[in-house]
PDB file of N, CA and C in Angstrom:
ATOM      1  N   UNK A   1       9.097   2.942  23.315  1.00  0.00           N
ATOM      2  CA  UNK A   1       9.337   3.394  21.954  1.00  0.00           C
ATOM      3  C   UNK A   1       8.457   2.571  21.020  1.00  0.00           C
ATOM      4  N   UNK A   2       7.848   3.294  20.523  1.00  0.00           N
ATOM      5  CA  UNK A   2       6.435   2.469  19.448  1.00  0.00           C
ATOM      6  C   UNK A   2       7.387   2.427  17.779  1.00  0.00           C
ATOM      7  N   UNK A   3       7.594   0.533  18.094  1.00  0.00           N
ATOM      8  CA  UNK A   3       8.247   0.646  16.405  1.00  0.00           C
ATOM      9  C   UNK A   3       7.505   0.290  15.601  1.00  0.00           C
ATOM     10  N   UNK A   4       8.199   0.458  13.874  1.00  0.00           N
ATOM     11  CA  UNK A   4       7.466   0.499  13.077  1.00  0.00           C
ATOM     12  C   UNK A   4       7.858  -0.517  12.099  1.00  0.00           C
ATOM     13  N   UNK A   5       8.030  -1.061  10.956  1.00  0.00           N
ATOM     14  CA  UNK A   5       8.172  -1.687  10.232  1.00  0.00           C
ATOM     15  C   UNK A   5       7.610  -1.079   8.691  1.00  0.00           C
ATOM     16  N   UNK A   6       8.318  -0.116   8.126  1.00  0.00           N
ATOM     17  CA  UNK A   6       7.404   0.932   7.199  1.00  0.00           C
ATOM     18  C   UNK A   6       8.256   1.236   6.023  1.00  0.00           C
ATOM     19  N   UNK A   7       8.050   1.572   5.003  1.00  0.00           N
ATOM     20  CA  UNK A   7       9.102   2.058   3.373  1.00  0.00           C
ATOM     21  C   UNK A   7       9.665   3.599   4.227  1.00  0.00           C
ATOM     22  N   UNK A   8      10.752   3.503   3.572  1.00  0.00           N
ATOM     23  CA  UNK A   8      11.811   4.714   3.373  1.00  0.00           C
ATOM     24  C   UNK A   8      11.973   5.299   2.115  1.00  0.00           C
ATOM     25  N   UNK A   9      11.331   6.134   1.697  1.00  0.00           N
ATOM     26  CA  UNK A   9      11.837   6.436  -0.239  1.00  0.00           C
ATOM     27  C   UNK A   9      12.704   6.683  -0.229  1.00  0.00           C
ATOM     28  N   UNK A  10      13.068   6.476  -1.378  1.00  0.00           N
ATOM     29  CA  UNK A  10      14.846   6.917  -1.755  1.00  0.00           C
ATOM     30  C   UNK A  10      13.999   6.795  -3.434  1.00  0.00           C
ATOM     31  N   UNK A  11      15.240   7.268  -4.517  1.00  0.00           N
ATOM     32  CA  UNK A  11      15.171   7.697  -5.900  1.00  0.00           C
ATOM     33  C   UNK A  11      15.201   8.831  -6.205  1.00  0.00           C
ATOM     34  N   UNK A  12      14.833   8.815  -7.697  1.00  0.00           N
ATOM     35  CA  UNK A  12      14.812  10.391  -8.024  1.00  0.00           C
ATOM     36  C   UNK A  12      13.534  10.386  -8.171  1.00  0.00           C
ATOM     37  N   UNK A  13      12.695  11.867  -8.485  1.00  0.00           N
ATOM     38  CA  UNK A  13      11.647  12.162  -9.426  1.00  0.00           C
ATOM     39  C   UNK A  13      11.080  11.334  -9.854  1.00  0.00           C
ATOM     40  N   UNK A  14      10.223  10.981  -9.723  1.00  0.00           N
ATOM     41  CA  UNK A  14       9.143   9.885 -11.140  1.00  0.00           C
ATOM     42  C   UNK A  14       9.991   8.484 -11.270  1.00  0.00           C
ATOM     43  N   UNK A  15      10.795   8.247 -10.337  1.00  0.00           N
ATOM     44  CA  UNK A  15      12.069   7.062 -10.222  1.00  0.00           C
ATOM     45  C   UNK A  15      12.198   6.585  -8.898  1.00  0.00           C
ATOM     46  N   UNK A  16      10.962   5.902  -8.248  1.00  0.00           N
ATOM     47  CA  UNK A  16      10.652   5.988  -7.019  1.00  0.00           C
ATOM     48  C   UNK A  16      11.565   4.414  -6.676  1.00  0.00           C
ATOM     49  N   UNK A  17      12.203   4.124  -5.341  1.00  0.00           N
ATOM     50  CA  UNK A  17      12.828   3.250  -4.700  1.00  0.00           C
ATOM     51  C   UNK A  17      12.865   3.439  -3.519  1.00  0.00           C
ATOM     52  N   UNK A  18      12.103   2.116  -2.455  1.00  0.00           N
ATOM     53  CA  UNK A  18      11.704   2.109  -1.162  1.00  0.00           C
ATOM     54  C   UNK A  18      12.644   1.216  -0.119  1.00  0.00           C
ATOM     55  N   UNK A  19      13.128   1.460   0.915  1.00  0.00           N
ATOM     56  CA  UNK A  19      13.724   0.550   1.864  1.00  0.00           C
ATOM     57  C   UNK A  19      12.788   0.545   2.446  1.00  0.00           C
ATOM     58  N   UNK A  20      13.084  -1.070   2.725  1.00  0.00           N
ATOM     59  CA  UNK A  20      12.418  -1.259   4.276  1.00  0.00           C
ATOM     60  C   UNK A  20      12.896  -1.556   5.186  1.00  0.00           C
ATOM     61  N   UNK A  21      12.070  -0.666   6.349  1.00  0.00           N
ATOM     62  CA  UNK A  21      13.107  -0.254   7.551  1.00  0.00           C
ATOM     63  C   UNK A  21      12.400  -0.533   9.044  1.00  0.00           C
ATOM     64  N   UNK A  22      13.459  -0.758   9.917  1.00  0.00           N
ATOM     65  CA  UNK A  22      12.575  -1.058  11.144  1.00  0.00           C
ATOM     66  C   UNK A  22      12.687   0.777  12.076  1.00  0.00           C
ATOM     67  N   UNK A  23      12.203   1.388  12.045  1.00  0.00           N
ATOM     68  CA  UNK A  23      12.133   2.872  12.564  1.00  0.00           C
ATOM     69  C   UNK A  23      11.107   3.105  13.834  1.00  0.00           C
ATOM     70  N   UNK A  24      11.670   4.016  14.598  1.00  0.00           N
ATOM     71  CA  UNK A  24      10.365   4.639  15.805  1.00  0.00           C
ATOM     72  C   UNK A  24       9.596   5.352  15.124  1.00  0.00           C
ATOM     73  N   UNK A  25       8.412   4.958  15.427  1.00  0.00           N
ATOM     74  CA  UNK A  25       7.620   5.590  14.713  1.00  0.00           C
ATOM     75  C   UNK A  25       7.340   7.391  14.456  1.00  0.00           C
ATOM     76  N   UNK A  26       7.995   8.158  15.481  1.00  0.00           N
ATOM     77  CA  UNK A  26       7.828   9.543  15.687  1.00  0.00           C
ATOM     78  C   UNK A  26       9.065  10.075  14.608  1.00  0.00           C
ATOM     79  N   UNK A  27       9.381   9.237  13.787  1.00  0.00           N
ATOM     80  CA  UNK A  27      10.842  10.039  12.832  1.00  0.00           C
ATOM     81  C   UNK A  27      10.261  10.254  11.860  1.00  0.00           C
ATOM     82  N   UNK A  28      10.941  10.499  10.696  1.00  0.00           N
ATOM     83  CA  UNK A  28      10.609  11.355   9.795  1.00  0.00           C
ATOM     84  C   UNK A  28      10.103  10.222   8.980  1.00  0.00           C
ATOM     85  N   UNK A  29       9.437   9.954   7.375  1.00  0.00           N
ATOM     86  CA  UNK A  29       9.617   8.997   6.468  1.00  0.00           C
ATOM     87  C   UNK A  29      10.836   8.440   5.843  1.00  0.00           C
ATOM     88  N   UNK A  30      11.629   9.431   5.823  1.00  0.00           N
ATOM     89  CA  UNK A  30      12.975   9.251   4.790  1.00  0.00           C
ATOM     90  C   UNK A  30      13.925   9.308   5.962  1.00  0.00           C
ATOM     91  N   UNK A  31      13.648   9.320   7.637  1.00  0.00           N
ATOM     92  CA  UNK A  31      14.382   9.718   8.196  1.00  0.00           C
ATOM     93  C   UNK A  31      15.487   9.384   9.133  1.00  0.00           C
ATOM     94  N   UNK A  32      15.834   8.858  10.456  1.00  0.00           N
ATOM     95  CA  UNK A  32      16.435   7.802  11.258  1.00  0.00           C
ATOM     96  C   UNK A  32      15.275   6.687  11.434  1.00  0.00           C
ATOM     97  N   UNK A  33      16.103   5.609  10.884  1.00  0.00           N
ATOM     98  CA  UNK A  33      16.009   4.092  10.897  1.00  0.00           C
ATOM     99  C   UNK A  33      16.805   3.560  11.529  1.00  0.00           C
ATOM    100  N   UNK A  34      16.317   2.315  12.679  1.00  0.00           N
ATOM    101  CA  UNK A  34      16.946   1.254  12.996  1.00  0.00           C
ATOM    102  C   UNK A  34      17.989   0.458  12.138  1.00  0.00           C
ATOM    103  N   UNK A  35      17.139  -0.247  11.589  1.00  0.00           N
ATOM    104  CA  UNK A  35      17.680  -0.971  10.774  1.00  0.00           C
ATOM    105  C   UNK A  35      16.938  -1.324   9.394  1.00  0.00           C
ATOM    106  N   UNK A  36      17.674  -1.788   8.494  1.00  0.00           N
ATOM    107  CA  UNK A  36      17.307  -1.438   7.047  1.00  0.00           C
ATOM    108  C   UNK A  36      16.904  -3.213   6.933  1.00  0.00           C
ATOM    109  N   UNK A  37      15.732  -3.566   6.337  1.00  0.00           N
ATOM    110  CA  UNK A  37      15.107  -4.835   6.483  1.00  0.00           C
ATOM    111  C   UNK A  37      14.757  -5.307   5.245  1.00  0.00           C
ATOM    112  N   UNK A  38      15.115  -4.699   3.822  1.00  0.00           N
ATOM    113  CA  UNK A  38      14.979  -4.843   2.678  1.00  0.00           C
ATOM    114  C   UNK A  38      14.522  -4.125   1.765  1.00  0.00           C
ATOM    115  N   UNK A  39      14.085  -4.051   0.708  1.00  0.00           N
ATOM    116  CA  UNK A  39      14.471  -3.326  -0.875  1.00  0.00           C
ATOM    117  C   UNK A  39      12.586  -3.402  -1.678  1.00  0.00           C
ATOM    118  N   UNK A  40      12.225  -2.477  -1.923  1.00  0.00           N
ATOM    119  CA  UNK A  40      10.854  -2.710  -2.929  1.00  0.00           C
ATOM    120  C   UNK A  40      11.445  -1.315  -3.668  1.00  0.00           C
ATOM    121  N   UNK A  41      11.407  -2.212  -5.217  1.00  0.00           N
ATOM    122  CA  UNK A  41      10.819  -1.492  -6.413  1.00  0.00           C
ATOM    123  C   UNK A  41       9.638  -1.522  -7.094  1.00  0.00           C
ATOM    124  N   UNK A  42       8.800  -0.328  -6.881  1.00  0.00           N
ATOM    125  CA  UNK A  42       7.697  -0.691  -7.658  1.00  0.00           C
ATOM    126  C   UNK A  42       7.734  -1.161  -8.721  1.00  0.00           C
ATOM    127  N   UNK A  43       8.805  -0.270  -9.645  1.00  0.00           N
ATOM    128  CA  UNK A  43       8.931   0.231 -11.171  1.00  0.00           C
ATOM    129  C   UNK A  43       9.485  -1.396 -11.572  1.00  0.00           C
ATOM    130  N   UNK A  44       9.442  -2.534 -10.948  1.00  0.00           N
ATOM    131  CA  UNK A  44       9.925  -3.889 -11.578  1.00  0.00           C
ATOM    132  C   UNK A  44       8.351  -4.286 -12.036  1.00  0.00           C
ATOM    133  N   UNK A  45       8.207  -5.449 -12.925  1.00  0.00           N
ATOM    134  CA  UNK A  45       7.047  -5.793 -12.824  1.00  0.00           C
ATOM    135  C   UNK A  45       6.484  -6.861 -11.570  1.00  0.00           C
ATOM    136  N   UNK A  46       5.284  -7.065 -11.471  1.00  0.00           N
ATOM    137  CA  UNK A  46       4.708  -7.694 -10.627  1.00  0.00           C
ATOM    138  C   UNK A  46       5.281  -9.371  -9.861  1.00  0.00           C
ATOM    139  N   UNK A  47       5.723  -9.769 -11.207  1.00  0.00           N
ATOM    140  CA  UNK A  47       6.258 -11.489 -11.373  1.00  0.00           C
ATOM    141  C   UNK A  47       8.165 -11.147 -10.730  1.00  0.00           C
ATOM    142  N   UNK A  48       8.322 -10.043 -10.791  1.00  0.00           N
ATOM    143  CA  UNK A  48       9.937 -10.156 -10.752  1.00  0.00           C
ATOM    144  C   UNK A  48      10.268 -10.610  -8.981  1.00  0.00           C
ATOM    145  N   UNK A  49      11.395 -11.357  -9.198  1.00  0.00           N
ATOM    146  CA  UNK A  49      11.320 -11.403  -7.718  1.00  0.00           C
ATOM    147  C   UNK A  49      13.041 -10.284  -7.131  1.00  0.00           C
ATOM    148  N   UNK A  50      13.153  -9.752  -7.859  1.00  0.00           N
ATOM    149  CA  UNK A  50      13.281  -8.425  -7.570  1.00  0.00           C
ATOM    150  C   UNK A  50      12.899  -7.449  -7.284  1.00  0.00           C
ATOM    151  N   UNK A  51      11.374  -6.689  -7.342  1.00  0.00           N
ATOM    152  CA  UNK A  51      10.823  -6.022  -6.439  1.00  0.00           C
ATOM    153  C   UNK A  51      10.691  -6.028  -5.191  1.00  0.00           C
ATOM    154  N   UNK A  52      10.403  -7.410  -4.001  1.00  0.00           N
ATOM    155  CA  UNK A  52      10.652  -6.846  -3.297  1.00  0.00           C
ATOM    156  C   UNK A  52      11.232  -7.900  -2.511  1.00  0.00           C
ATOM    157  N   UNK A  53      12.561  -7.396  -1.909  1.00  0.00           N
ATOM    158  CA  UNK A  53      13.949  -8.402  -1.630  1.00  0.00           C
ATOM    159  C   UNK A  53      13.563  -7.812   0.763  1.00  0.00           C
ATOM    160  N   UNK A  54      13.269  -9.214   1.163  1.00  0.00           N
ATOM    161  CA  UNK A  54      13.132  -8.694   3.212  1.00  0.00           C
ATOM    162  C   UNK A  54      13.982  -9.917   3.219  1.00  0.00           C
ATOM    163  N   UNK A  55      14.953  -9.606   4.448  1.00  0.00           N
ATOM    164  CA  UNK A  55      15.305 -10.226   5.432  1.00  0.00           C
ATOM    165  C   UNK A  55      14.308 -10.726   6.737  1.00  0.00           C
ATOM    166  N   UNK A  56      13.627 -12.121   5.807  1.00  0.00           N
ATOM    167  CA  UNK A  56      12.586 -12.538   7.065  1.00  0.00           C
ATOM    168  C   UNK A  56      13.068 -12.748   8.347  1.00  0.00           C
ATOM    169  N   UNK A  57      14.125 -13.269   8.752  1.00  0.00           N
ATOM    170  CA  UNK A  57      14.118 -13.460   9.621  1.00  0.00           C
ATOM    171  C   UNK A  57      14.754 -12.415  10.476  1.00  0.00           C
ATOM    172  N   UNK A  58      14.843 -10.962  10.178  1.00  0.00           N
ATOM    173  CA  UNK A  58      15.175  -9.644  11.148  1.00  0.00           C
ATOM    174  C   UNK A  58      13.629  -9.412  11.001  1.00  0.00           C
ATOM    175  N   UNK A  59      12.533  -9.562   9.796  1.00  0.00           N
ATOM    176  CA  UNK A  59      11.468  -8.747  10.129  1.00  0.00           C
ATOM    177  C   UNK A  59      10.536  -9.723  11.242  1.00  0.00           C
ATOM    178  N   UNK A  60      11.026 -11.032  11.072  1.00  0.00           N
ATOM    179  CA  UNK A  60      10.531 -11.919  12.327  1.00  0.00           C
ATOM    180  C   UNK A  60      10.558 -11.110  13.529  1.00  0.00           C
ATOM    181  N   UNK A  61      11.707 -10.909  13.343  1.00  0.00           N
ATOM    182  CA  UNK A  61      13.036 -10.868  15.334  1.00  0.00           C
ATOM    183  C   UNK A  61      11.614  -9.266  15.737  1.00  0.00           C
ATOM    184  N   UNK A  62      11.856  -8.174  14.526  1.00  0.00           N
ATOM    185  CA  UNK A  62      11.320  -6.977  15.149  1.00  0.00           C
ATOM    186  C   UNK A  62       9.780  -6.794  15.012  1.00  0.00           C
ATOM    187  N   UNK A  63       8.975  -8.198  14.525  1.00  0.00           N
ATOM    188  CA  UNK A  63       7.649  -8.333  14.816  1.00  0.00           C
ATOM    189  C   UNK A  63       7.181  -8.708  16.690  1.00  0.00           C
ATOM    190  N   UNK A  64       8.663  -9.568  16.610  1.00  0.00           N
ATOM    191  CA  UNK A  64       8.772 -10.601  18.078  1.00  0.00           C
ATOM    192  C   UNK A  64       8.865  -9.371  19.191  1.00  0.00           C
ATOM    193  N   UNK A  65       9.391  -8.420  18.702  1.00  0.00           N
ATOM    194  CA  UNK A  65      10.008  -7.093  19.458  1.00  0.00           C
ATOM    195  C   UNK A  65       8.848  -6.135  19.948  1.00  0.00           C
ATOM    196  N   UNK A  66       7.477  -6.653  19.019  1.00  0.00           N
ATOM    197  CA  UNK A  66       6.162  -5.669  19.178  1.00  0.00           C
ATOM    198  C   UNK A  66       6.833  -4.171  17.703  1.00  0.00           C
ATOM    199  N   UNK A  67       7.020  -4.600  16.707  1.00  0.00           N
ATOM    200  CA  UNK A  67       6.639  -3.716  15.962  1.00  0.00           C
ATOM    201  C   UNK A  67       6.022  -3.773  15.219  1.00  0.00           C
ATOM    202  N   UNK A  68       4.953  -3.069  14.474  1.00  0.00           N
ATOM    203  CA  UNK A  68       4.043  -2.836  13.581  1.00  0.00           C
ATOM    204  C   UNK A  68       4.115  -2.768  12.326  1.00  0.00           C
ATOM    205  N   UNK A  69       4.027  -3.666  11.343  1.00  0.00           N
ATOM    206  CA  UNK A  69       4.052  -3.330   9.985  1.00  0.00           C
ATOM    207  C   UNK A  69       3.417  -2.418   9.411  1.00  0.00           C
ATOM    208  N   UNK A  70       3.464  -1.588   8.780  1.00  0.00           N
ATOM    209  CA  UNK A  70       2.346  -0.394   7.935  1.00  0.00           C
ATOM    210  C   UNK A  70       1.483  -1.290   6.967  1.00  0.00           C
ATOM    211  N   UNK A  71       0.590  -0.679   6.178  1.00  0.00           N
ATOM    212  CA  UNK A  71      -0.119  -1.569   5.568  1.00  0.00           C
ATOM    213  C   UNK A  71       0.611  -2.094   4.879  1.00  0.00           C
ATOM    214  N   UNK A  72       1.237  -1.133   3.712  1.00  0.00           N
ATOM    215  CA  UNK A  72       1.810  -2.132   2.627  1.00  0.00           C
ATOM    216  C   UNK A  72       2.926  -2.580   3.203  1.00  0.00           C
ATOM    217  N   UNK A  73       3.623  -3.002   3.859  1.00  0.00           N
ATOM    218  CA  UNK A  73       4.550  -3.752   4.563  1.00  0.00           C
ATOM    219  C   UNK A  73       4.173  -5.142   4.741  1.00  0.00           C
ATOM    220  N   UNK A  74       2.553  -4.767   5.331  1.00  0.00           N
ATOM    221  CA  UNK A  74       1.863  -6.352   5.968  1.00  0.00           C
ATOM    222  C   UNK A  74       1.097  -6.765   4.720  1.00  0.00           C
ATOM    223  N   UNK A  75       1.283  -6.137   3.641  1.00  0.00           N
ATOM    224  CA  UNK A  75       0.893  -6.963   2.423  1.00  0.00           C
ATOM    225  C   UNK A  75       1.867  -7.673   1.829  1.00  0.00           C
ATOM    226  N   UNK A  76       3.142  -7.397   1.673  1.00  0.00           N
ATOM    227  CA  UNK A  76       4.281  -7.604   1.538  1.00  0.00           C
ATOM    228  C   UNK A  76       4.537  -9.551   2.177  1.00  0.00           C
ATOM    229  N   UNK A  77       4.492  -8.854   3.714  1.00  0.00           N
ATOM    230  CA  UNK A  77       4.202 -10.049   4.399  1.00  0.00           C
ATOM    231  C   UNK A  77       3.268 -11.062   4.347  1.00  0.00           C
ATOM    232  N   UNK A  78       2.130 -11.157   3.887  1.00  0.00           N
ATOM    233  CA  UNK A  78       1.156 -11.480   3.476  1.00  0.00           C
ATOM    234  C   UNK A  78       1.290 -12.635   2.437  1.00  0.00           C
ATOM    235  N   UNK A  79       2.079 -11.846   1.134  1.00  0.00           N
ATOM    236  CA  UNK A  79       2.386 -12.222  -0.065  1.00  0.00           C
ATOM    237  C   UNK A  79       3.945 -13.435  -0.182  1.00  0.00           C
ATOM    238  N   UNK A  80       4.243 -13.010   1.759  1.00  0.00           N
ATOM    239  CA  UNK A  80       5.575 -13.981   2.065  1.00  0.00           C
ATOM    240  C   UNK A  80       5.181 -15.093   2.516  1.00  0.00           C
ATOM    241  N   UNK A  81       3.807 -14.983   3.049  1.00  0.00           N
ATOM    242  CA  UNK A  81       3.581 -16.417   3.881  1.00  0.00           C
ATOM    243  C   UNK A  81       3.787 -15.755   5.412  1.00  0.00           C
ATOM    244  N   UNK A  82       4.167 -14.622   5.473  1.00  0.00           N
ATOM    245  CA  UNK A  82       4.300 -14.552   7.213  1.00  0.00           C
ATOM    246  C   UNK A  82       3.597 -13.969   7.880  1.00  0.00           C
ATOM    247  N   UNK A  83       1.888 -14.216   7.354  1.00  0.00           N
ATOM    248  CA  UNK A  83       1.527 -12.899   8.009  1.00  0.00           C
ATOM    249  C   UNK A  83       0.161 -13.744   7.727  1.00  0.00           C
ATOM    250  N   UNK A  84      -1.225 -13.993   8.594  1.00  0.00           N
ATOM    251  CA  UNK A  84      -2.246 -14.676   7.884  1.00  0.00           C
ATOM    252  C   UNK A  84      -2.963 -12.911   6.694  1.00  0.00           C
ATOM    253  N   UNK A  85      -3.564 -13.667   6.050  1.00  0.00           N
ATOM    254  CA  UNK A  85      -4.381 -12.806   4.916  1.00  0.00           C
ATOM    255  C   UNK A  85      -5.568 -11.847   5.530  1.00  0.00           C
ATOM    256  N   UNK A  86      -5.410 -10.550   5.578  1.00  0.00           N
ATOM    257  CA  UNK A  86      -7.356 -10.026   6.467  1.00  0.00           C
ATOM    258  C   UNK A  86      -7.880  -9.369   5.351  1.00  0.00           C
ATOM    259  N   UNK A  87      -9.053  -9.674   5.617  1.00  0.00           N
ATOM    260  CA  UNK A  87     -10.165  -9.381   4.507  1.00  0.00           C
ATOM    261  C   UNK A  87     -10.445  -7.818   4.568  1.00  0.00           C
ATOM    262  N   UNK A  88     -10.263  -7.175   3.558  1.00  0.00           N
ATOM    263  CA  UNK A  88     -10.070  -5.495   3.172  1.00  0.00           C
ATOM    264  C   UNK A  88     -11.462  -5.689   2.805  1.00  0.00           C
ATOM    265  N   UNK A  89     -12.331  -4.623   2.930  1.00  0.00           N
ATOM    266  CA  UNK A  89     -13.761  -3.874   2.893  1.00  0.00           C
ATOM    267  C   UNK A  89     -13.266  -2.590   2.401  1.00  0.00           C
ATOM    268  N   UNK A  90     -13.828  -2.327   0.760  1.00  0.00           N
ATOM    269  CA  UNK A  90     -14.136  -0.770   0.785  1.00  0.00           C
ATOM    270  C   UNK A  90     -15.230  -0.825  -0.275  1.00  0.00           C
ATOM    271  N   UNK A  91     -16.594  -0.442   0.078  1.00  0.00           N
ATOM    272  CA  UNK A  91     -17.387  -0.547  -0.299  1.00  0.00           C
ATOM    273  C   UNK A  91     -18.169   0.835  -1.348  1.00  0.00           C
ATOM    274  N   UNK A  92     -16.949   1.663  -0.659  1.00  0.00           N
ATOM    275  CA  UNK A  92     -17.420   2.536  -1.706  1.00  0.00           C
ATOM    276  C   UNK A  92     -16.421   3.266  -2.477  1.00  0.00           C
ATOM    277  N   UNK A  93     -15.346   1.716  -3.384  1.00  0.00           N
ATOM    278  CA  UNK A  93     -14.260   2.080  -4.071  1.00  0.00           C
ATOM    279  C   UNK A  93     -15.238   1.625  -5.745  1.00  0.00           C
ATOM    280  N   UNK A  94     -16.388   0.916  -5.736  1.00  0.00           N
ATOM    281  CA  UNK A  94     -16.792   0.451  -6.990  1.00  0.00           C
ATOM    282  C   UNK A  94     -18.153   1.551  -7.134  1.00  0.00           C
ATOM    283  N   UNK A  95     -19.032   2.680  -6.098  1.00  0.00           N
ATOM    284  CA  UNK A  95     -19.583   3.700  -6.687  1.00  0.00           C
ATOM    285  C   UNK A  95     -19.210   4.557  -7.236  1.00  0.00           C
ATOM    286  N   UNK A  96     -19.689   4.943  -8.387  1.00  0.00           N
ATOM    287  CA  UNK A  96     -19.061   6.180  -9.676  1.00  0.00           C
ATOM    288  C   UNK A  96     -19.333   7.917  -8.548  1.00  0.00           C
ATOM    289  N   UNK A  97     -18.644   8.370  -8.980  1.00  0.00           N
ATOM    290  CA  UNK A  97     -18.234   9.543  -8.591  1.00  0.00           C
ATOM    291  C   UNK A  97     -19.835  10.345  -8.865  1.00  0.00           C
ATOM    292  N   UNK A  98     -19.742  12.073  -8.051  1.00  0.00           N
ATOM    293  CA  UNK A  98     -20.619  12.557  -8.262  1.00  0.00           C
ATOM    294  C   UNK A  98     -21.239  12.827  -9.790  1.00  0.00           C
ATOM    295  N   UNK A  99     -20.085  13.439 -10.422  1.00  0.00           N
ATOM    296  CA  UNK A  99     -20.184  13.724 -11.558  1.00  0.00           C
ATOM    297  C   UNK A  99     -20.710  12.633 -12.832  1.00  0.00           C
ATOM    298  N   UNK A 100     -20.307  11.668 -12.356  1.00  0.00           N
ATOM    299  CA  UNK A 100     -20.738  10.486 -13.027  1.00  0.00           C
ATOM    300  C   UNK A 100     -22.445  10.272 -12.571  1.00  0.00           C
ATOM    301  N   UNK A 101     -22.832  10.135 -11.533  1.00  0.00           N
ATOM    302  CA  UNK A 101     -23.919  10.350 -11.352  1.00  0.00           C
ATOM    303  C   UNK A 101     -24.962  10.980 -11.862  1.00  0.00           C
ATOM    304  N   UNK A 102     -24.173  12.354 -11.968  1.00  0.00           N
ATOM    305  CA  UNK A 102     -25.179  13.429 -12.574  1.00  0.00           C
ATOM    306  C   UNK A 102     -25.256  12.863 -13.741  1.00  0.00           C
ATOM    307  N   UNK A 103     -23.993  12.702 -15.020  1.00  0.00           N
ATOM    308  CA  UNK A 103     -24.498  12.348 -16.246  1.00  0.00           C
ATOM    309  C   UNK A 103     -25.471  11.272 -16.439  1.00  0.00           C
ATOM    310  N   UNK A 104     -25.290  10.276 -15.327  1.00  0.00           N
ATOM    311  CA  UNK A 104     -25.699   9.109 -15.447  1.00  0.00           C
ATOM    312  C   UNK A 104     -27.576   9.600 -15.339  1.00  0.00           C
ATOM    313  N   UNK A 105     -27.586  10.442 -14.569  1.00  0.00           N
ATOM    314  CA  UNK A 105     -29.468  10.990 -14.018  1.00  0.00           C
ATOM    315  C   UNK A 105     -30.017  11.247 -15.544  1.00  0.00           C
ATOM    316  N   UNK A 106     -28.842  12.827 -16.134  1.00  0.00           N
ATOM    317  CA  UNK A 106     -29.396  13.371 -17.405  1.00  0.00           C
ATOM    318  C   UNK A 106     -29.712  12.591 -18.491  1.00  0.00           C
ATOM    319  N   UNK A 107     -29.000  11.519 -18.599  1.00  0.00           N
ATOM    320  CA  UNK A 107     -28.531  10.653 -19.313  1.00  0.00           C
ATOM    321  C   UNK A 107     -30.234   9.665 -19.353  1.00  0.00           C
ATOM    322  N   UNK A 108     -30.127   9.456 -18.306  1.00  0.00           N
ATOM    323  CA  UNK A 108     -31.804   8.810 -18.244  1.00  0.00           C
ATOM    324  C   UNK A 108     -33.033   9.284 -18.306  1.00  0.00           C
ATOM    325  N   UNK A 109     -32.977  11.041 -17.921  1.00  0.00           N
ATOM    326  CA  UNK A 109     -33.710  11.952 -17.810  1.00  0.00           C
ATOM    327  C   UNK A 109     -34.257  12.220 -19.633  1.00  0.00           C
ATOM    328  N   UNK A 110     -33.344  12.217 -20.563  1.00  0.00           N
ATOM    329  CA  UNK A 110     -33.205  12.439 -21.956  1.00  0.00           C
ATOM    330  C   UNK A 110     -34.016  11.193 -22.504  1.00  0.00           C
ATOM    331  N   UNK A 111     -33.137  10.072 -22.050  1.00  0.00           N
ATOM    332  CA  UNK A 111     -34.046   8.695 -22.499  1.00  0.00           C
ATOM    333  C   UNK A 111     -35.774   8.586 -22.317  1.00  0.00           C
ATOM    334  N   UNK A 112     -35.787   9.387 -20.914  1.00  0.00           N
ATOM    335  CA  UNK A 112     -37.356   9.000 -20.721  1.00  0.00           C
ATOM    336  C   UNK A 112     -37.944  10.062 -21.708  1.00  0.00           C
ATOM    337  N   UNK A 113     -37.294  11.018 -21.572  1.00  0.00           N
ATOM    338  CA  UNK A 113     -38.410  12.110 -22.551  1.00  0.00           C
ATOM    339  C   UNK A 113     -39.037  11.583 -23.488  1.00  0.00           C
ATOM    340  N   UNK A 114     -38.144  10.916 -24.847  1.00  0.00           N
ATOM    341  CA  UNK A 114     -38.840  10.805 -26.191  1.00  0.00           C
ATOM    342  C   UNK A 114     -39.906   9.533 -25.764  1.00  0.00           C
ATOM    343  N   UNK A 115     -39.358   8.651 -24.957  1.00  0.00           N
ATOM    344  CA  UNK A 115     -40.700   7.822 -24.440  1.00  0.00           C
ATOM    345  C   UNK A 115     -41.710   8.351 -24.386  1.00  0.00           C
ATOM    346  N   UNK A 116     -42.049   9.425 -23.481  1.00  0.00           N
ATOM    347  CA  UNK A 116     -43.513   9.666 -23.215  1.00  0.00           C
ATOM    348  C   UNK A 116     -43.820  10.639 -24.349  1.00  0.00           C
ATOM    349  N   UNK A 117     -43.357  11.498 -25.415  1.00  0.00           N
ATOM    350  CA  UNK A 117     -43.693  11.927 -26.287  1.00  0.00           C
ATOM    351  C   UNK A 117     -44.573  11.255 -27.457  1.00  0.00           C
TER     352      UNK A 117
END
């Protein structure tokens, strides 16, 4: 059984609230869970230490067990001290979009004109 270590939503609408849960991985998102391993609210701010409330030492026991944190889980962990830090690469999260491009061409295309005029 391949476990997981992953959020459960719960809330309403636009009122989002996540458990965290130790689950097989083949269930649903919202669906049968093991066991319930702690609490993230986004909607707290960043500094609160109410956003996000784990029972380290069950998410210890079901790391020890071979289960897998999801990403934001192992950032979570990360941010606990229980997890070392890995270096994220996305190299093409800081190039501007197509459309941006294009203006960006016309945009220079216009500039050069009155130059050579």
């Amino acid at each position: 059984m391949a476990m997981k270590i992953r959020l459960a939503r719960g809330g309403s609408k636009k009122r989002p609230h996540y458990a965290i849960v130790a689950a097989d991985s083949r269930m649903a998102r919202d669906g049968r869970f093991i066991e319930k391993l702690g609490t993230y609210n986004p909607l707290l701010p960043k500094d609160s230490e109410e956003r996000v409330k784990m029972d380290v030492e069950r998410v210890q026991h079901w790391i020890s067990q071979g289960a897998q944190p999801t990403d934001r889980v192992a950032r979570f962990l990360e941010a606990a001290g229980l997890r070392e830090k890995t270096e994220r690469n996305n190299p093409n999260k800081a190039k501007p979009g197509k459309k941006a491009e294009e203006r960006a061409k016309e945009k220079a295309e216009k500039a050069a004109a009155p130059a050579e005029e």
